[in-house]
PDB file of N, CA and C in Angstrom:
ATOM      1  N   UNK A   1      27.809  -3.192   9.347  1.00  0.00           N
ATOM      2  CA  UNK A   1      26.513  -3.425   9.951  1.00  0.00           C
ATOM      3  C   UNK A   1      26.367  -4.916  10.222  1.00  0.00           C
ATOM      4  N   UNK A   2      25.955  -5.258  11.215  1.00  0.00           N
ATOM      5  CA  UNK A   2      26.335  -6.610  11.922  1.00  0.00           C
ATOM      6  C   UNK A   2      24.851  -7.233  12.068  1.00  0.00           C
ATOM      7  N   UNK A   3      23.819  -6.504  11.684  1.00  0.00           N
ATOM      8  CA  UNK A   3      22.631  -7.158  12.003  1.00  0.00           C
ATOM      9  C   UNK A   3      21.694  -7.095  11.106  1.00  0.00           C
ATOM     10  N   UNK A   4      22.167  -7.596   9.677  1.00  0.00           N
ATOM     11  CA  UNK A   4      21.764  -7.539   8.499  1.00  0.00           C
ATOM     12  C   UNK A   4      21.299  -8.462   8.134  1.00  0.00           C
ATOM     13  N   UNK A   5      20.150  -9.203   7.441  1.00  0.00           N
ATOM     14  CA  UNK A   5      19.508  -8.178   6.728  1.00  0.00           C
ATOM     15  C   UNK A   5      18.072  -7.833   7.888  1.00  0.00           C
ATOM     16  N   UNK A   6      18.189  -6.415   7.572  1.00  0.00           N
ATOM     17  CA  UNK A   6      16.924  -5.709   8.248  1.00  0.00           C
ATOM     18  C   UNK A   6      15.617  -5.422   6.888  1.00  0.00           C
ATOM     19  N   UNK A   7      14.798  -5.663   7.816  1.00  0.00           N
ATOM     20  CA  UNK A   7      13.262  -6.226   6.879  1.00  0.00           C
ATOM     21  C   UNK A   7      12.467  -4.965   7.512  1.00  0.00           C
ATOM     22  N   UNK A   8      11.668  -4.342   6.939  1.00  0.00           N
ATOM     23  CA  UNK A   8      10.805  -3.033   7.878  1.00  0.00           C
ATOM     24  C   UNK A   8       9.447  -3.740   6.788  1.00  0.00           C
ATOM     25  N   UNK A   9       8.360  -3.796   7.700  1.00  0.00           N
ATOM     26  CA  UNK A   9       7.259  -4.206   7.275  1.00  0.00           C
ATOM     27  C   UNK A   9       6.155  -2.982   7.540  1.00  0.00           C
ATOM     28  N   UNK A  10       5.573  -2.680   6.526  1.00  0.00           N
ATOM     29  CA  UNK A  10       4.266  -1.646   6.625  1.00  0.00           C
ATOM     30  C   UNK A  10       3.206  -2.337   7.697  1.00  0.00           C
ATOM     31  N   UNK A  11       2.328  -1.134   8.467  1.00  0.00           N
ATOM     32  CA  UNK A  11       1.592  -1.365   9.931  1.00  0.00           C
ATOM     33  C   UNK A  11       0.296  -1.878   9.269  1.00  0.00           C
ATOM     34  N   UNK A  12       0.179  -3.027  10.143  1.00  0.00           N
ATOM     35  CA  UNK A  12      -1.503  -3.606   9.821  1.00  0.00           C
ATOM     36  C   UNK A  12      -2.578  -2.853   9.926  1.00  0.00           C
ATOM     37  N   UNK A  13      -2.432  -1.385  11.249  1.00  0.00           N
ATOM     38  CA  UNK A  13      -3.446  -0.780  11.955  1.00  0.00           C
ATOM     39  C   UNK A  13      -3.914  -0.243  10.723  1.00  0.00           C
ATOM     40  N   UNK A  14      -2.462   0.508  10.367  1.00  0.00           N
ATOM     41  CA  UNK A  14      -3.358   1.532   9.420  1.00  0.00           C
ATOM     42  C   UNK A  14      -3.901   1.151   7.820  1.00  0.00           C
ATOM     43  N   UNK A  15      -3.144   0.069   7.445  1.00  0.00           N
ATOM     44  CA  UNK A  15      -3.937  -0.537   6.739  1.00  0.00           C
ATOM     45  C   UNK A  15      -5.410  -1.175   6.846  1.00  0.00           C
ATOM     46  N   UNK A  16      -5.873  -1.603   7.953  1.00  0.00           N
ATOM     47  CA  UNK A  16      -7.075  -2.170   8.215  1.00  0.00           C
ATOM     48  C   UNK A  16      -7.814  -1.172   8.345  1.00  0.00           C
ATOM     49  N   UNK A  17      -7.526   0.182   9.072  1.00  0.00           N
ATOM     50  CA  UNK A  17      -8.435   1.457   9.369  1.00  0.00           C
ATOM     51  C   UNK A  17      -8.868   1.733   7.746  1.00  0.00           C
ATOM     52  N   UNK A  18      -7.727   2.085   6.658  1.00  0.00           N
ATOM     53  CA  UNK A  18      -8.243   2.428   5.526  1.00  0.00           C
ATOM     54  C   UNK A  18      -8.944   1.527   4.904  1.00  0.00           C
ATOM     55  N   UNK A  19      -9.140   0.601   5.092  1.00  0.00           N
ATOM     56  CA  UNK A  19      -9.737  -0.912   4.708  1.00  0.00           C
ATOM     57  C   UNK A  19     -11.046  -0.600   5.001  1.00  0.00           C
ATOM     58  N   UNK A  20     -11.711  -0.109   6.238  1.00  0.00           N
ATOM     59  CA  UNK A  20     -12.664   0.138   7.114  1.00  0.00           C
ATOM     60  C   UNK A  20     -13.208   1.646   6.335  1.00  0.00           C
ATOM     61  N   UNK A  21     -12.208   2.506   5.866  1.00  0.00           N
ATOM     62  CA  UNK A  21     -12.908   3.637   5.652  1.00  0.00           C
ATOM     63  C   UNK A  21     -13.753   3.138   4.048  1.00  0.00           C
ATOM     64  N   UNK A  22     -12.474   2.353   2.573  1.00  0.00           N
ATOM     65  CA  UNK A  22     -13.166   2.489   1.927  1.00  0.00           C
ATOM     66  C   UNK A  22     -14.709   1.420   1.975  1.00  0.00           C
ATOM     67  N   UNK A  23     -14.638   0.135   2.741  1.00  0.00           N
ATOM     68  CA  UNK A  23     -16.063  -0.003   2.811  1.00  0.00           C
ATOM     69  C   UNK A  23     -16.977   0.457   3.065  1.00  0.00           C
ATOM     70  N   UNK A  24     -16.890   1.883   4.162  1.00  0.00           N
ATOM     71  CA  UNK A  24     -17.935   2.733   4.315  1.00  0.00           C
ATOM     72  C   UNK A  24     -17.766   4.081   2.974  1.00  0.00           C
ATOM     73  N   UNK A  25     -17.060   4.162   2.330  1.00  0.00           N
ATOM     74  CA  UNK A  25     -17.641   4.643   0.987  1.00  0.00           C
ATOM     75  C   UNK A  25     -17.785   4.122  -0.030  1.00  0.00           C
ATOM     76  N   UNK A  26     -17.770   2.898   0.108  1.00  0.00           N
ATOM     77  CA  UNK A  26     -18.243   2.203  -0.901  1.00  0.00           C
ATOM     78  C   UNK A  26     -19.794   2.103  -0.566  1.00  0.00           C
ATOM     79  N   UNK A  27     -20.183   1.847   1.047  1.00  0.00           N
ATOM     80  CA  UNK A  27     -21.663   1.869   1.189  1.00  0.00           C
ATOM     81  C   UNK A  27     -22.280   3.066   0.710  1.00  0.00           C
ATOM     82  N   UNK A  28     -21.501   4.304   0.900  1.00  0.00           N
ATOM     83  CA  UNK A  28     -22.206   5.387   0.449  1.00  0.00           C
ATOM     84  C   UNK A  28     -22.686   5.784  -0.615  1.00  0.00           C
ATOM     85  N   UNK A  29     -21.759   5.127  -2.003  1.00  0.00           N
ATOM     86  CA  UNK A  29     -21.721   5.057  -2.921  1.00  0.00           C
ATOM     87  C   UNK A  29     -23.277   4.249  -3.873  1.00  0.00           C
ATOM     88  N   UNK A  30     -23.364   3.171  -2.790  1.00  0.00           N
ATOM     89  CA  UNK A  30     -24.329   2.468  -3.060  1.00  0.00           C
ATOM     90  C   UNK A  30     -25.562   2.955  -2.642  1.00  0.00           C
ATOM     91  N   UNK A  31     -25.574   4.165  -1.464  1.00  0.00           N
ATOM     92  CA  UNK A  31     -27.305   4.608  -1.068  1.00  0.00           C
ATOM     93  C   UNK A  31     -27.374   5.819  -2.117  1.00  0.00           C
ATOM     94  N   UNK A  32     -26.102   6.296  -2.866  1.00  0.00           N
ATOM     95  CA  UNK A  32     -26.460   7.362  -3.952  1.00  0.00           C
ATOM     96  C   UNK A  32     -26.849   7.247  -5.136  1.00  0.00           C
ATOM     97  N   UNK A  33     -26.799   5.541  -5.611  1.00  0.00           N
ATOM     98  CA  UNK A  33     -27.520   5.125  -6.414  1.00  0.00           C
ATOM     99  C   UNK A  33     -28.817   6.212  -6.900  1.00  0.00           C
ATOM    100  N   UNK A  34     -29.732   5.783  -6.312  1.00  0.00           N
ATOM    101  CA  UNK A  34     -31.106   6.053  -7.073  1.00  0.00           C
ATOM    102  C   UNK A  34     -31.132   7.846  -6.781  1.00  0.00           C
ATOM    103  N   UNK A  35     -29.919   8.958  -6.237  1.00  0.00           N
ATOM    104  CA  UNK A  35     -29.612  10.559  -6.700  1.00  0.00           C
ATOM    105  C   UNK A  35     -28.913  10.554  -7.454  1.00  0.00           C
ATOM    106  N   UNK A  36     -27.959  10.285  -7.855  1.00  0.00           N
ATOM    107  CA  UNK A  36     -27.081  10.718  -8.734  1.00  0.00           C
ATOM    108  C   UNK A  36     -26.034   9.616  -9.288  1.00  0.00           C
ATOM    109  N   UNK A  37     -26.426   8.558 -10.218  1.00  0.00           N
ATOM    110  CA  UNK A  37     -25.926   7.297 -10.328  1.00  0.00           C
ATOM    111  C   UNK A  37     -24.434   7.435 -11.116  1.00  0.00           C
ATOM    112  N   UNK A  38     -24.178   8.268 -11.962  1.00  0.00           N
ATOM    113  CA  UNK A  38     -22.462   8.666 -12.208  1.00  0.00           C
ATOM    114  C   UNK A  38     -21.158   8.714 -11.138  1.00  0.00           C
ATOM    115  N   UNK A  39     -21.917  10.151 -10.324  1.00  0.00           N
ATOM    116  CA  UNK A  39     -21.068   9.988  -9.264  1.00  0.00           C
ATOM    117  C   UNK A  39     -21.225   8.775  -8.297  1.00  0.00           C
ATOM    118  N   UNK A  40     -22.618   7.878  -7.691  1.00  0.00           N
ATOM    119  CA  UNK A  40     -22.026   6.985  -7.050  1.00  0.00           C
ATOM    120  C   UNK A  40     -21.459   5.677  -7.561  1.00  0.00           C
ATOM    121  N   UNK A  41     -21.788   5.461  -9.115  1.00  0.00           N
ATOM    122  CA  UNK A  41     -20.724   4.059 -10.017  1.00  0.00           C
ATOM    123  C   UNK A  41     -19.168   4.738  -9.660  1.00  0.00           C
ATOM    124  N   UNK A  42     -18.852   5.863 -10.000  1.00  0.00           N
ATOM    125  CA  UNK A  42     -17.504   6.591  -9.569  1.00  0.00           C
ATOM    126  C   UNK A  42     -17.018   6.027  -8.073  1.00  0.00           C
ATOM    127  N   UNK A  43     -17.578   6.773  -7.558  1.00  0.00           N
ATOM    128  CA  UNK A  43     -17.470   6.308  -5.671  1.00  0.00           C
ATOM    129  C   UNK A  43     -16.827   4.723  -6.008  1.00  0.00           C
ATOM    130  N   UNK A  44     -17.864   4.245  -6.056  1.00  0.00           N
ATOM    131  CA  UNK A  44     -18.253   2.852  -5.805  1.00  0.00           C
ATOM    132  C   UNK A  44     -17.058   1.861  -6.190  1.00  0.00           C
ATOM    133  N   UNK A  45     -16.524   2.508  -7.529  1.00  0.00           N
ATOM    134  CA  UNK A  45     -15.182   1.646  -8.742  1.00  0.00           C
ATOM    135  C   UNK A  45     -14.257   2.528  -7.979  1.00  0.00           C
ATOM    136  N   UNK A  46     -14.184   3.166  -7.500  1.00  0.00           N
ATOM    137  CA  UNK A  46     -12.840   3.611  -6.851  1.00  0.00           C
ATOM    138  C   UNK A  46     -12.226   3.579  -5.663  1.00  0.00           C
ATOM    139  N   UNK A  47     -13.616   3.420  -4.825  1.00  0.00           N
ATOM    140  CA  UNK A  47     -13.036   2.724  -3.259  1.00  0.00           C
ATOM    141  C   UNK A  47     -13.440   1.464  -3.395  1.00  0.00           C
ATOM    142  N   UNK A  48     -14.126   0.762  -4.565  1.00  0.00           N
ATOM    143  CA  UNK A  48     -13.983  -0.513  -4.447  1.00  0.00           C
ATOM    144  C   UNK A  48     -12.754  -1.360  -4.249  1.00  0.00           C
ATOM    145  N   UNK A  49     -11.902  -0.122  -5.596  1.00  0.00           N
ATOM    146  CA  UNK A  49      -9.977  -0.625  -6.474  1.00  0.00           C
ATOM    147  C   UNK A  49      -9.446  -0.264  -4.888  1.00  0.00           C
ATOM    148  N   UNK A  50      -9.762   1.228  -3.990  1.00  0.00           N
ATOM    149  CA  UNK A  50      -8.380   1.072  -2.494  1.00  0.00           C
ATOM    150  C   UNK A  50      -9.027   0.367  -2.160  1.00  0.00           C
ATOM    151  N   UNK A  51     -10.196  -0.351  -1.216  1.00  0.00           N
ATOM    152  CA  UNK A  51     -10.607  -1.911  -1.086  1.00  0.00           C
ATOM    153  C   UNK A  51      -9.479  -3.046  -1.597  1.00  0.00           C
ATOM    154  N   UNK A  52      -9.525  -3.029  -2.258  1.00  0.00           N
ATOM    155  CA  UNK A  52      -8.854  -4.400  -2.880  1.00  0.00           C
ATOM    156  C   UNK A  52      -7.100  -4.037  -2.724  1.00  0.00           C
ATOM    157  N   UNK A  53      -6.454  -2.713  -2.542  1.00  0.00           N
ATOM    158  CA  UNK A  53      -5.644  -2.833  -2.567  1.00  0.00           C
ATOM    159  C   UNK A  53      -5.262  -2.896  -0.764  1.00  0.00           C
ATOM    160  N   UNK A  54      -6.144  -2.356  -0.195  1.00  0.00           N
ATOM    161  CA  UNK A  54      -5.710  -2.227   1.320  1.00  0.00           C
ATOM    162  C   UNK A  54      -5.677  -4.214   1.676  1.00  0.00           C
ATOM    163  N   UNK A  55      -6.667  -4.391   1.238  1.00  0.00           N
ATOM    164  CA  UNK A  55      -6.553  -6.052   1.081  1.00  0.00           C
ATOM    165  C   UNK A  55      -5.831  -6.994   0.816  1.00  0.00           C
ATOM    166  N   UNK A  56      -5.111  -6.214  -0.146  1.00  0.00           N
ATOM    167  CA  UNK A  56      -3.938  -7.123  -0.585  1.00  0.00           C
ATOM    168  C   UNK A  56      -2.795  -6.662   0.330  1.00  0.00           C
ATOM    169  N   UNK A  57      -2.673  -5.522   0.802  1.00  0.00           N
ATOM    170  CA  UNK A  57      -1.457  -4.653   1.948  1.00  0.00           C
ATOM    171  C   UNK A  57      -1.508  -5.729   3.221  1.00  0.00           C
ATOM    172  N   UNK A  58      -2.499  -6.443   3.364  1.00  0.00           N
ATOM    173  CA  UNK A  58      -2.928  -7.052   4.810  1.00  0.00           C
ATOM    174  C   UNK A  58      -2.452  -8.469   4.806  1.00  0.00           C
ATOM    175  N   UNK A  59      -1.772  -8.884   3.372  1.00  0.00           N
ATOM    176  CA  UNK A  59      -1.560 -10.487   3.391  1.00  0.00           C
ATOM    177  C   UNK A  59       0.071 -10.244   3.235  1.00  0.00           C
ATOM    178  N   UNK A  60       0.240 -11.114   4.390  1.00  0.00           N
ATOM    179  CA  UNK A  60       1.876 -11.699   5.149  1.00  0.00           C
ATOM    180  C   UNK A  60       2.709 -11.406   3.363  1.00  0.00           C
ATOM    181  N   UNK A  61       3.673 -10.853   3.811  1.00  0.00           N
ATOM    182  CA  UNK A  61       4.820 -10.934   2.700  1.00  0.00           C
ATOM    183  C   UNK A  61       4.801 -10.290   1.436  1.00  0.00           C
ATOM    184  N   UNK A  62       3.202  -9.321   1.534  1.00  0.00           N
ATOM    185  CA  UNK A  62       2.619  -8.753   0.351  1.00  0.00           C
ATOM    186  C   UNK A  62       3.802  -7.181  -0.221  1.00  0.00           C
ATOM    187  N   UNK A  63       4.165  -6.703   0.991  1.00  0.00           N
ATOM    188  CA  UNK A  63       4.633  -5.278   0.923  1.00  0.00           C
ATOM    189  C   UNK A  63       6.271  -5.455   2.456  1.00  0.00           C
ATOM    190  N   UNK A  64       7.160  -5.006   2.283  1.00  0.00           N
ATOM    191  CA  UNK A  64       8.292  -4.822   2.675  1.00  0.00           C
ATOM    192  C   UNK A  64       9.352  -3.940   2.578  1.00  0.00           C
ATOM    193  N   UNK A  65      10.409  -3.368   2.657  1.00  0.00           N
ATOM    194  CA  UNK A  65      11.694  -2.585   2.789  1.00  0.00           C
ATOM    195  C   UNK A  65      13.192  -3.787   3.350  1.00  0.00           C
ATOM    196  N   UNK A  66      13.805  -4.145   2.183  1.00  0.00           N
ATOM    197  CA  UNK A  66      15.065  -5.628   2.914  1.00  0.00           C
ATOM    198  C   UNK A  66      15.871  -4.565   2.863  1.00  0.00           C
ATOM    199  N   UNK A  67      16.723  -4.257   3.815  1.00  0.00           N
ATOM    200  CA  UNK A  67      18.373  -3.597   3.883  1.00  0.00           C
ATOM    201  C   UNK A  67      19.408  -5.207   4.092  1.00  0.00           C
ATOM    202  N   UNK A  68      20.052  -4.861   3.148  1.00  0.00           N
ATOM    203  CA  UNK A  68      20.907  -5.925   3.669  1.00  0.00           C
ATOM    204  C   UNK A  68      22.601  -5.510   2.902  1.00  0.00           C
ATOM    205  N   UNK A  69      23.401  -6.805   2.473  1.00  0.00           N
ATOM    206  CA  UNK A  69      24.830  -6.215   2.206  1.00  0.00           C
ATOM    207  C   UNK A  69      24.655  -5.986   0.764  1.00  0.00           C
ATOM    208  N   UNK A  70      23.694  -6.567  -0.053  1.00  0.00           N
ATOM    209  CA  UNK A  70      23.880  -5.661  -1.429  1.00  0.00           C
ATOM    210  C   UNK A  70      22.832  -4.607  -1.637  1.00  0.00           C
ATOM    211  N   UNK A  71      22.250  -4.052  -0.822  1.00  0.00           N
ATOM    212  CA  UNK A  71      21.269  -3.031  -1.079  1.00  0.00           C
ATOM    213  C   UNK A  71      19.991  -3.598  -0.678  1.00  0.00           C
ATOM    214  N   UNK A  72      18.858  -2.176  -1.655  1.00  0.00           N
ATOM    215  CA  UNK A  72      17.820  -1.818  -0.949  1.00  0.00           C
ATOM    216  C   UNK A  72      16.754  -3.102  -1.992  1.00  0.00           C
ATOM    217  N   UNK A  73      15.581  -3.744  -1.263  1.00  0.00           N
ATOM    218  CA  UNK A  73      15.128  -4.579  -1.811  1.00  0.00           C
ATOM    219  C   UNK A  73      13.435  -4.143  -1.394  1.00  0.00           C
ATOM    220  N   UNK A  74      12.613  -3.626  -2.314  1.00  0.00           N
ATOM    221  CA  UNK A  74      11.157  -3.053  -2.288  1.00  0.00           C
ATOM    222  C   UNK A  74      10.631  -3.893  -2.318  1.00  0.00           C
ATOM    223  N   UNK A  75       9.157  -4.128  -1.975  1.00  0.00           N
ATOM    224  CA  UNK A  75       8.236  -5.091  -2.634  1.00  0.00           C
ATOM    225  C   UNK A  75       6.856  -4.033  -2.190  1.00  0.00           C
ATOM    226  N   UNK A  76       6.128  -4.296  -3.217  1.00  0.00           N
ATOM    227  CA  UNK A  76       4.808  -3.667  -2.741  1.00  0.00           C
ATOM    228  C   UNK A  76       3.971  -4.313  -3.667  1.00  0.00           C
ATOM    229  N   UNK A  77       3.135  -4.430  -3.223  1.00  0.00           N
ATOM    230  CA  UNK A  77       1.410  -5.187  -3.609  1.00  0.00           C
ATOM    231  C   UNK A  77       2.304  -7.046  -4.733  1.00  0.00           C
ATOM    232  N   UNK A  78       3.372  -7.518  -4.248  1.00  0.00           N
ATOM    233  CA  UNK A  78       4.234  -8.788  -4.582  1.00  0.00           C
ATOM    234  C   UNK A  78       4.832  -8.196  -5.785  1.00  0.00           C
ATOM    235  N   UNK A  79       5.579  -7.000  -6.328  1.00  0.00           N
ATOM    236  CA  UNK A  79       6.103  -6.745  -6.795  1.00  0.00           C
ATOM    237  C   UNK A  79       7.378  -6.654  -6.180  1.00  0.00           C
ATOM    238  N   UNK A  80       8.655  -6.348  -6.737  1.00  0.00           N
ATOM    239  CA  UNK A  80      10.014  -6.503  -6.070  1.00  0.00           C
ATOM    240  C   UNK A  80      10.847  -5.620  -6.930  1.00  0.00           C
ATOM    241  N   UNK A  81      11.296  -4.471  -5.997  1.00  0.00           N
ATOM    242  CA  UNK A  81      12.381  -3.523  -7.054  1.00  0.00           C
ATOM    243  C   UNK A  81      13.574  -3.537  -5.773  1.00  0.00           C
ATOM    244  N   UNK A  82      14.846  -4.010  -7.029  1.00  0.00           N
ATOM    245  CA  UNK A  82      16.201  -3.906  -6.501  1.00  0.00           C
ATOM    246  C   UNK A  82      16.886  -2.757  -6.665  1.00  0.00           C
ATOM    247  N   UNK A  83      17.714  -2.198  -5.829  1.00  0.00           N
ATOM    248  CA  UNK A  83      18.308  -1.072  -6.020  1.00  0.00           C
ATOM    249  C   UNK A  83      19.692  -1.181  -4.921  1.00  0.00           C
ATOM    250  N   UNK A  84      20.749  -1.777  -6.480  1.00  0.00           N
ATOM    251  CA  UNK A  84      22.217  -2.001  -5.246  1.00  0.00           C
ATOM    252  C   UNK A  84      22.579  -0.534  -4.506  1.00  0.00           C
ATOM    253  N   UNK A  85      23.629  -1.063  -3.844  1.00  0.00           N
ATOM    254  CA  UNK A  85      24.266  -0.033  -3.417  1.00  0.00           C
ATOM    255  C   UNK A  85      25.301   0.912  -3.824  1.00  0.00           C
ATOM    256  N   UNK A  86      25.605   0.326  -5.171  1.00  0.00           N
ATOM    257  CA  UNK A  86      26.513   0.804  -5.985  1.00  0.00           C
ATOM    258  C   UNK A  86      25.687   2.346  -6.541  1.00  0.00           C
ATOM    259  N   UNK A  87      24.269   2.025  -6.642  1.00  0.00           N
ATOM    260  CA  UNK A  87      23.766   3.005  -7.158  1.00  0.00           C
ATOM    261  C   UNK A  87      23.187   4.387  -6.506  1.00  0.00           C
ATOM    262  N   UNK A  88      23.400   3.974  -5.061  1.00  0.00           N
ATOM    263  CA  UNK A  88      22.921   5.482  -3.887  1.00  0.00           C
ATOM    264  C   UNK A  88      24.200   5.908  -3.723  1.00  0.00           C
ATOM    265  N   UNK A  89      23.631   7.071  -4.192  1.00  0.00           N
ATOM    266  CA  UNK A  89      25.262   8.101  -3.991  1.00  0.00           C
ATOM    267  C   UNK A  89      25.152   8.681  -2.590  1.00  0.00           C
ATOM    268  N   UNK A  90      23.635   9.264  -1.914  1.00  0.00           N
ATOM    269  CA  UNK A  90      23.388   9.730  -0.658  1.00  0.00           C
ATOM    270  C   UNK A  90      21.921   9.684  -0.602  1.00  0.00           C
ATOM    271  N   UNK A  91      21.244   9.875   0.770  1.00  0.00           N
ATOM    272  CA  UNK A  91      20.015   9.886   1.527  1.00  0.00           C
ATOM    273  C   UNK A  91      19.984  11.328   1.857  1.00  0.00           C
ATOM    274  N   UNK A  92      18.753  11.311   1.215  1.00  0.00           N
ATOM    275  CA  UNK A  92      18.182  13.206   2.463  1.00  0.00           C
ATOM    276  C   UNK A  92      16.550  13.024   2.410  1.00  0.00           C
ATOM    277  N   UNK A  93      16.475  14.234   3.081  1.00  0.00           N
ATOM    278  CA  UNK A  93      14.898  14.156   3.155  1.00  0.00           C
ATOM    279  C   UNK A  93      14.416  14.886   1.663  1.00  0.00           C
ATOM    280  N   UNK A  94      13.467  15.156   1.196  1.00  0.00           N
ATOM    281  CA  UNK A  94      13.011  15.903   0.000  1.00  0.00           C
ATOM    282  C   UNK A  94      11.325  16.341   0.806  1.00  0.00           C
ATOM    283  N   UNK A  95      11.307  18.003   0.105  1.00  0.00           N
ATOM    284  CA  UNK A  95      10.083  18.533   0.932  1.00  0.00           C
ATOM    285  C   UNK A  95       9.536  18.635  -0.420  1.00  0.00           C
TER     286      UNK A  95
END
């Protein structure tokens, strides 16, 4: 392979769309306040946490896929998992 290393970067769109959805349930969360205040603190702490993570998906260098000559190189939310090539025996799909 002659055009190594290949970098595949996750899409801004759809990160920003989910970005967009949980602030509008997080608003929702907040007009259910004064009906039912369990479920909307729930709402609220949980699309607050995908909030913050779609947020962090959106900053340069945060999340990636490196192919290169010693293997596969992850990163997601600035974490980094190596996985040589010594260790893929084969690729398939899984349903």
């Amino acid at each position: 392979m002659e055009n190594l290393p290949i970098i595949l970067k996750p899409g801004k769109i759809k990160s920003s769309i989910l970005l967009i959805i949980s602030i509008g349930f997080v608003a929702l969360g907040i007009s259910l306040l004064d009906r039912n205040m369990l479920i909307a603190i729930l709402n609220i702490v949980f699309f607050g946490l995908c909030f913050i993570v779609f947020l962090l998906n959106l900053i340069p260098g945060s999340s990636y896929l490196k192919i290169d000559e010693r293997g596969l190189e992850m990163k997601n939310l600035f974490r980094k998992t190596f996985i040589p090539w010594q260790a893929v025996n084969s690729f398939g799909t899984k349903w």
